[in-house]
PDB file of N, CA and C in Angstrom:
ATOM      1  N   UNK A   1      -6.097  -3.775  -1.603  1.00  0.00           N
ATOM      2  CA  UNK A   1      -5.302  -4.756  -2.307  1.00  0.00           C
ATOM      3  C   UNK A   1      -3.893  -4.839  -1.727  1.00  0.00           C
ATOM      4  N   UNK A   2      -3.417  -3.723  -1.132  1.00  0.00           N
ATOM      5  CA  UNK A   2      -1.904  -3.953  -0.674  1.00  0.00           C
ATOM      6  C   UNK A   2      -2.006  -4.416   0.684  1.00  0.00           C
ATOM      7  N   UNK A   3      -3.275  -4.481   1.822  1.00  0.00           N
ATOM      8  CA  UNK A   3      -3.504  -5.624   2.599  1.00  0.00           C
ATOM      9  C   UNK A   3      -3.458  -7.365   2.112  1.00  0.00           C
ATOM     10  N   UNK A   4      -3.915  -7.051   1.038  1.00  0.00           N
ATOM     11  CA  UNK A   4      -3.688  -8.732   0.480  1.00  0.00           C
ATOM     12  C   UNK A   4      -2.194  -9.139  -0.236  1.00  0.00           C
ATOM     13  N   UNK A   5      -1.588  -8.322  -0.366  1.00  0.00           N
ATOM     14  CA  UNK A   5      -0.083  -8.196  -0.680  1.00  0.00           C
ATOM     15  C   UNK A   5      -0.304  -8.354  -2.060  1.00  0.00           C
ATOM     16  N   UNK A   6      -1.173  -7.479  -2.625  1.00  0.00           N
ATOM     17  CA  UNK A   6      -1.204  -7.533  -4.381  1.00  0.00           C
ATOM     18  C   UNK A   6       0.094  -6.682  -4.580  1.00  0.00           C
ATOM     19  N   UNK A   7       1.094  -7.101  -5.490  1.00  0.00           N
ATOM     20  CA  UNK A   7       2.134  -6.271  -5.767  1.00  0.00           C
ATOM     21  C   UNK A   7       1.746  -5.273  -7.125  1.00  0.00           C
ATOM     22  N   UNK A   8       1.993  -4.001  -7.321  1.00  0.00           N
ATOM     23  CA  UNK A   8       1.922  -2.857  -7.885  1.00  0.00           C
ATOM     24  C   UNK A   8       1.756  -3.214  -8.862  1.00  0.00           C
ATOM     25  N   UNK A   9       2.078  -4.450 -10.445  1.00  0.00           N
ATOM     26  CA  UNK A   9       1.649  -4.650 -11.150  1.00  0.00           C
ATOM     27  C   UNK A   9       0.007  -5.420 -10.838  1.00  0.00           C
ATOM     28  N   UNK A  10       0.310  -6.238 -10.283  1.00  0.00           N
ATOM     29  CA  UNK A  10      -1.086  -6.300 -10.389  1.00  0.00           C
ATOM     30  C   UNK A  10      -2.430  -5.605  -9.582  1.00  0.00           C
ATOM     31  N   UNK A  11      -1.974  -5.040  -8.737  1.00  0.00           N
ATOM     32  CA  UNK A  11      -3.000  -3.773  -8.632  1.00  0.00           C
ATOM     33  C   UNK A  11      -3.367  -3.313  -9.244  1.00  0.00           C
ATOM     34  N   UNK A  12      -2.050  -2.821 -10.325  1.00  0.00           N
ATOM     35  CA  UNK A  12      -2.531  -1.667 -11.882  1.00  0.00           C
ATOM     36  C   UNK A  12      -3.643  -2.541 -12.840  1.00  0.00           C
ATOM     37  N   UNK A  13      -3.305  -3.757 -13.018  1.00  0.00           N
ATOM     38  CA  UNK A  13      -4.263  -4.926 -13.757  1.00  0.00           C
ATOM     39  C   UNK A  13      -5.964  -4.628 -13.706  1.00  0.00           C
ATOM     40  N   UNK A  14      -5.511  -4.962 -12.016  1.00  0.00           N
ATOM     41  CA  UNK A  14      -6.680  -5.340 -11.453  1.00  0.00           C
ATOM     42  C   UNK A  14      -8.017  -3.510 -11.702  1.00  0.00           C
ATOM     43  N   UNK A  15      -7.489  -2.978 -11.349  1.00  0.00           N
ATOM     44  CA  UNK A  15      -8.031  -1.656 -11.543  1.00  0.00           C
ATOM     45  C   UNK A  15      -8.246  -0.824 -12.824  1.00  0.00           C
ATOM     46  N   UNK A  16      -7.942  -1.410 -13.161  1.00  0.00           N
ATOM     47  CA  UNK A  16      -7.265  -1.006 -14.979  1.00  0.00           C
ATOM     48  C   UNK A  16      -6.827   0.374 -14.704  1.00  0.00           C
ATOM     49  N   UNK A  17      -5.672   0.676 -13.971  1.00  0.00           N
ATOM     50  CA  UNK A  17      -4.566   1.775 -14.265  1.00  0.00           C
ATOM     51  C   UNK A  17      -3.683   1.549 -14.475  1.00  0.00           C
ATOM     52  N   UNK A  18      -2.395   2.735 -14.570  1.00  0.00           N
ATOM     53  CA  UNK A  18      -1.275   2.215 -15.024  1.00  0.00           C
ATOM     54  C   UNK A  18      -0.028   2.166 -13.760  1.00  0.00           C
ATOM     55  N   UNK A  19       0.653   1.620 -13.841  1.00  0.00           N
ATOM     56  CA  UNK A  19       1.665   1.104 -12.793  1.00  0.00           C
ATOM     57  C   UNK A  19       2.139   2.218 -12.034  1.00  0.00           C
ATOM     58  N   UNK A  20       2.517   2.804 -13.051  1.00  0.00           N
ATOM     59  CA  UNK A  20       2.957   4.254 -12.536  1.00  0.00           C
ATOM     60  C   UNK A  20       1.778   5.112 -11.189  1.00  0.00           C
ATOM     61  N   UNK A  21       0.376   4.779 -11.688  1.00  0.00           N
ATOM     62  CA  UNK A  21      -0.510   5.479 -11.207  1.00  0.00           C
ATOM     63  C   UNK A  21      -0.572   5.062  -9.717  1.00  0.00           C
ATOM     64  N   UNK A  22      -0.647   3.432  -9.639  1.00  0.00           N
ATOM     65  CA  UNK A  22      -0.498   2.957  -8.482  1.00  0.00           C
ATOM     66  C   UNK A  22       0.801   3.421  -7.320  1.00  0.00           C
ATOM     67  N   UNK A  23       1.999   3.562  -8.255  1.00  0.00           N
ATOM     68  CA  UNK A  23       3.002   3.939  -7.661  1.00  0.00           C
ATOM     69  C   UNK A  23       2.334   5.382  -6.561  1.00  0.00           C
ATOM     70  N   UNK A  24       2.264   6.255  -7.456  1.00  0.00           N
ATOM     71  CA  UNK A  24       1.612   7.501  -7.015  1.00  0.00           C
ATOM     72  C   UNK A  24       1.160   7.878  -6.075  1.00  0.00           C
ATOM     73  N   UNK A  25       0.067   6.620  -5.832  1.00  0.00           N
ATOM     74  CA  UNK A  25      -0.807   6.657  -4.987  1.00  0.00           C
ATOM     75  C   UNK A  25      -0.546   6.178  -3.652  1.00  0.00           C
ATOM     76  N   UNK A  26       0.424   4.715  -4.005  1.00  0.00           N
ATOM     77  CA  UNK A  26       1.389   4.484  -2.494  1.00  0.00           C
ATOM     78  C   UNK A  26       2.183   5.751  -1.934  1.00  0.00           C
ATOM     79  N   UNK A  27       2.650   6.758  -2.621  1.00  0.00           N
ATOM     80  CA  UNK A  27       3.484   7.290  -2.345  1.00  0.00           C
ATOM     81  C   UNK A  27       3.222   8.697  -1.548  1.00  0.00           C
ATOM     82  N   UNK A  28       1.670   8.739  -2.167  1.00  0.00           N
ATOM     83  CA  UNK A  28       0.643   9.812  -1.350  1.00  0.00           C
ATOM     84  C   UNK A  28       0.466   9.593  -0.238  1.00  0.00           C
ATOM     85  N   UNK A  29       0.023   7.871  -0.047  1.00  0.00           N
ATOM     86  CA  UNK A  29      -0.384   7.446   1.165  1.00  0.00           C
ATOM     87  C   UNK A  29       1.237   6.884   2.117  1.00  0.00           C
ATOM     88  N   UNK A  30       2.583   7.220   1.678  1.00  0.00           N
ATOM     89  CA  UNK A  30       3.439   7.187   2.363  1.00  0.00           C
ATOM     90  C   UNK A  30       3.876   8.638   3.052  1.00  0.00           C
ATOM     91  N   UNK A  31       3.693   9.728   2.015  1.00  0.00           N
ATOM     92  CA  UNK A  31       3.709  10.854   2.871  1.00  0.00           C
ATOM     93  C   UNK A  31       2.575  11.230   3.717  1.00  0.00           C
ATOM     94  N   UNK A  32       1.332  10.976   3.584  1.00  0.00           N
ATOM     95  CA  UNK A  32       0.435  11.797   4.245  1.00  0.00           C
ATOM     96  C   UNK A  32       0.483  11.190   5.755  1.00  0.00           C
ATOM     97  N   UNK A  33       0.907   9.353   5.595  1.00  0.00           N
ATOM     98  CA  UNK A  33       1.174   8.934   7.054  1.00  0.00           C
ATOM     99  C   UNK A  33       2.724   8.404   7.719  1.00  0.00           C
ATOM    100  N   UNK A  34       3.362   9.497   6.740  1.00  0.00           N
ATOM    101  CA  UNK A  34       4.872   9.041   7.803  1.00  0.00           C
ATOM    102  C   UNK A  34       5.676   8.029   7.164  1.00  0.00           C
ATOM    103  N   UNK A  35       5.444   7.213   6.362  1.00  0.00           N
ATOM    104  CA  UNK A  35       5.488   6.031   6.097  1.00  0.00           C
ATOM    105  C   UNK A  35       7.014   6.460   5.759  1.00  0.00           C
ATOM    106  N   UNK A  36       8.049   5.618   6.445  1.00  0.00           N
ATOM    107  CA  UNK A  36       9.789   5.734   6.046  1.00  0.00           C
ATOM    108  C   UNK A  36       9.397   4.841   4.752  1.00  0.00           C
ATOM    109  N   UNK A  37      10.809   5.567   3.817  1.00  0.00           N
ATOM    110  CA  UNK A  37      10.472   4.318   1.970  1.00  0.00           C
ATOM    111  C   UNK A  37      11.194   3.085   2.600  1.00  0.00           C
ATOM    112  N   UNK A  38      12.268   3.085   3.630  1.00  0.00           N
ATOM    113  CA  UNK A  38      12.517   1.641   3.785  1.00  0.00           C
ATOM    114  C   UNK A  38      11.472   0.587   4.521  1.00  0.00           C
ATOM    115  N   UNK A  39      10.641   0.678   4.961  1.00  0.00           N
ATOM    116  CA  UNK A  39       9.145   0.106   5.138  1.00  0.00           C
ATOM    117  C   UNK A  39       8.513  -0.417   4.268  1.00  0.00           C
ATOM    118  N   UNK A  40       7.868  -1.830   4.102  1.00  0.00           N
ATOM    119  CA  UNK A  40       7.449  -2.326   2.982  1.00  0.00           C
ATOM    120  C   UNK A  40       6.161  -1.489   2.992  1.00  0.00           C
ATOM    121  N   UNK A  41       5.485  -1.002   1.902  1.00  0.00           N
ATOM    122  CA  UNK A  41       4.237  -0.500   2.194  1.00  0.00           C
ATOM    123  C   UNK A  41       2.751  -1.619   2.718  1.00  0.00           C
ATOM    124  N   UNK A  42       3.030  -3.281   2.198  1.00  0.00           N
ATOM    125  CA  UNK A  42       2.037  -3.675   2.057  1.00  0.00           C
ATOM    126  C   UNK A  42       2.178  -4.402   3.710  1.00  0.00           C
ATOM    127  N   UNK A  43       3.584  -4.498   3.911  1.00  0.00           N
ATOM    128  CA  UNK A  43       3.382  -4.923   5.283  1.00  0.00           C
ATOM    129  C   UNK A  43       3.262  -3.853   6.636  1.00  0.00           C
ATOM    130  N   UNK A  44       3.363  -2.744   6.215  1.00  0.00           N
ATOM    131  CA  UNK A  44       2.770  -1.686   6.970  1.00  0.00           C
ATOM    132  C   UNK A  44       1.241  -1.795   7.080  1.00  0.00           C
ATOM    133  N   UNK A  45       0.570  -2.203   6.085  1.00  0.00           N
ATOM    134  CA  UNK A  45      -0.586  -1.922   6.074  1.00  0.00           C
ATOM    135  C   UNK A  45      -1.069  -3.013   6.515  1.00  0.00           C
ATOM    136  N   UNK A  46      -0.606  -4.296   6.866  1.00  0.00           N
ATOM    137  CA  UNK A  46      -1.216  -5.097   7.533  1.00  0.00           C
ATOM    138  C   UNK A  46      -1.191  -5.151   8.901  1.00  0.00           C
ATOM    139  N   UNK A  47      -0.014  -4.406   9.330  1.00  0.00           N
ATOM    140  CA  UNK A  47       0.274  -4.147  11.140  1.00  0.00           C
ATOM    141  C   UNK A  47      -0.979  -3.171  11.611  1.00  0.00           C
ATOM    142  N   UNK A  48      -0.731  -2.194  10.624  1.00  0.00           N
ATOM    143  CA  UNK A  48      -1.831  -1.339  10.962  1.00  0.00           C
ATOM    144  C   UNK A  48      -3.390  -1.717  11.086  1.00  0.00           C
ATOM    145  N   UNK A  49      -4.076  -2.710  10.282  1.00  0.00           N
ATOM    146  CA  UNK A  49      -5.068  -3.192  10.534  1.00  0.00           C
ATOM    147  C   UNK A  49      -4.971  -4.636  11.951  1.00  0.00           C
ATOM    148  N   UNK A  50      -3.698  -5.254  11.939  1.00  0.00           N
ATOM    149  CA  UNK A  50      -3.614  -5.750  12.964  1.00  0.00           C
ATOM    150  C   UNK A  50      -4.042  -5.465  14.233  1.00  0.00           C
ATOM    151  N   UNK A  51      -3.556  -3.845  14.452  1.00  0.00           N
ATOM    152  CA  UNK A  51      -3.281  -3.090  15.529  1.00  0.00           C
ATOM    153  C   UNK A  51      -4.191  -2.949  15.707  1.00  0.00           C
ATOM    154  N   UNK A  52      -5.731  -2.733  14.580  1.00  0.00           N
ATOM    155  CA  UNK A  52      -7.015  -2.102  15.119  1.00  0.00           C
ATOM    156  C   UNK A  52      -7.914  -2.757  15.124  1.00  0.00           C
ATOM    157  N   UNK A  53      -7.297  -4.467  15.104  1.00  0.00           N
ATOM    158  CA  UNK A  53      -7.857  -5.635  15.613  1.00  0.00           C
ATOM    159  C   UNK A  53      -7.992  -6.041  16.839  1.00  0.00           C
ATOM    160  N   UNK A  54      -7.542  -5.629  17.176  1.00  0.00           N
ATOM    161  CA  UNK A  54      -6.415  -5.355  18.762  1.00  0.00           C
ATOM    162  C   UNK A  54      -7.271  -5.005  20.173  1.00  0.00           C
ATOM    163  N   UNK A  55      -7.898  -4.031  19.251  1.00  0.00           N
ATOM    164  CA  UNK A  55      -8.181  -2.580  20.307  1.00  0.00           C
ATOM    165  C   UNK A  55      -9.763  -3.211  20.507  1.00  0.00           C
TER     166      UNK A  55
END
């Protein structure tokens, strides 16, 4: 969903969790890959599938 640029409320909607939870979970997937917080997360994640369009 953050390839499709769903923003964090409606991710939480869409999944039925809570906002917070989503937060969480970006934030897992910002440390485990580097991710600087000034980086949008959802447009990170579209370079990155860009990139492995690419190849």
């Amino acid at each position: 969903m953050a390839f499709l640029n769903f923003s964090t409320k409606n991710i939480s909607e869409y999944t039925f969790v809570t906002i917070r939870a989503v937060q969480v979970r970006k934030n897992r997937l910002r440390k485990k890959f580097d991710i600087p917080s000034d980086v949008d997360f959802n447009n990170w994640m579209r370079e990155l599938v860009d990139k492995a369009d690419q190849i």
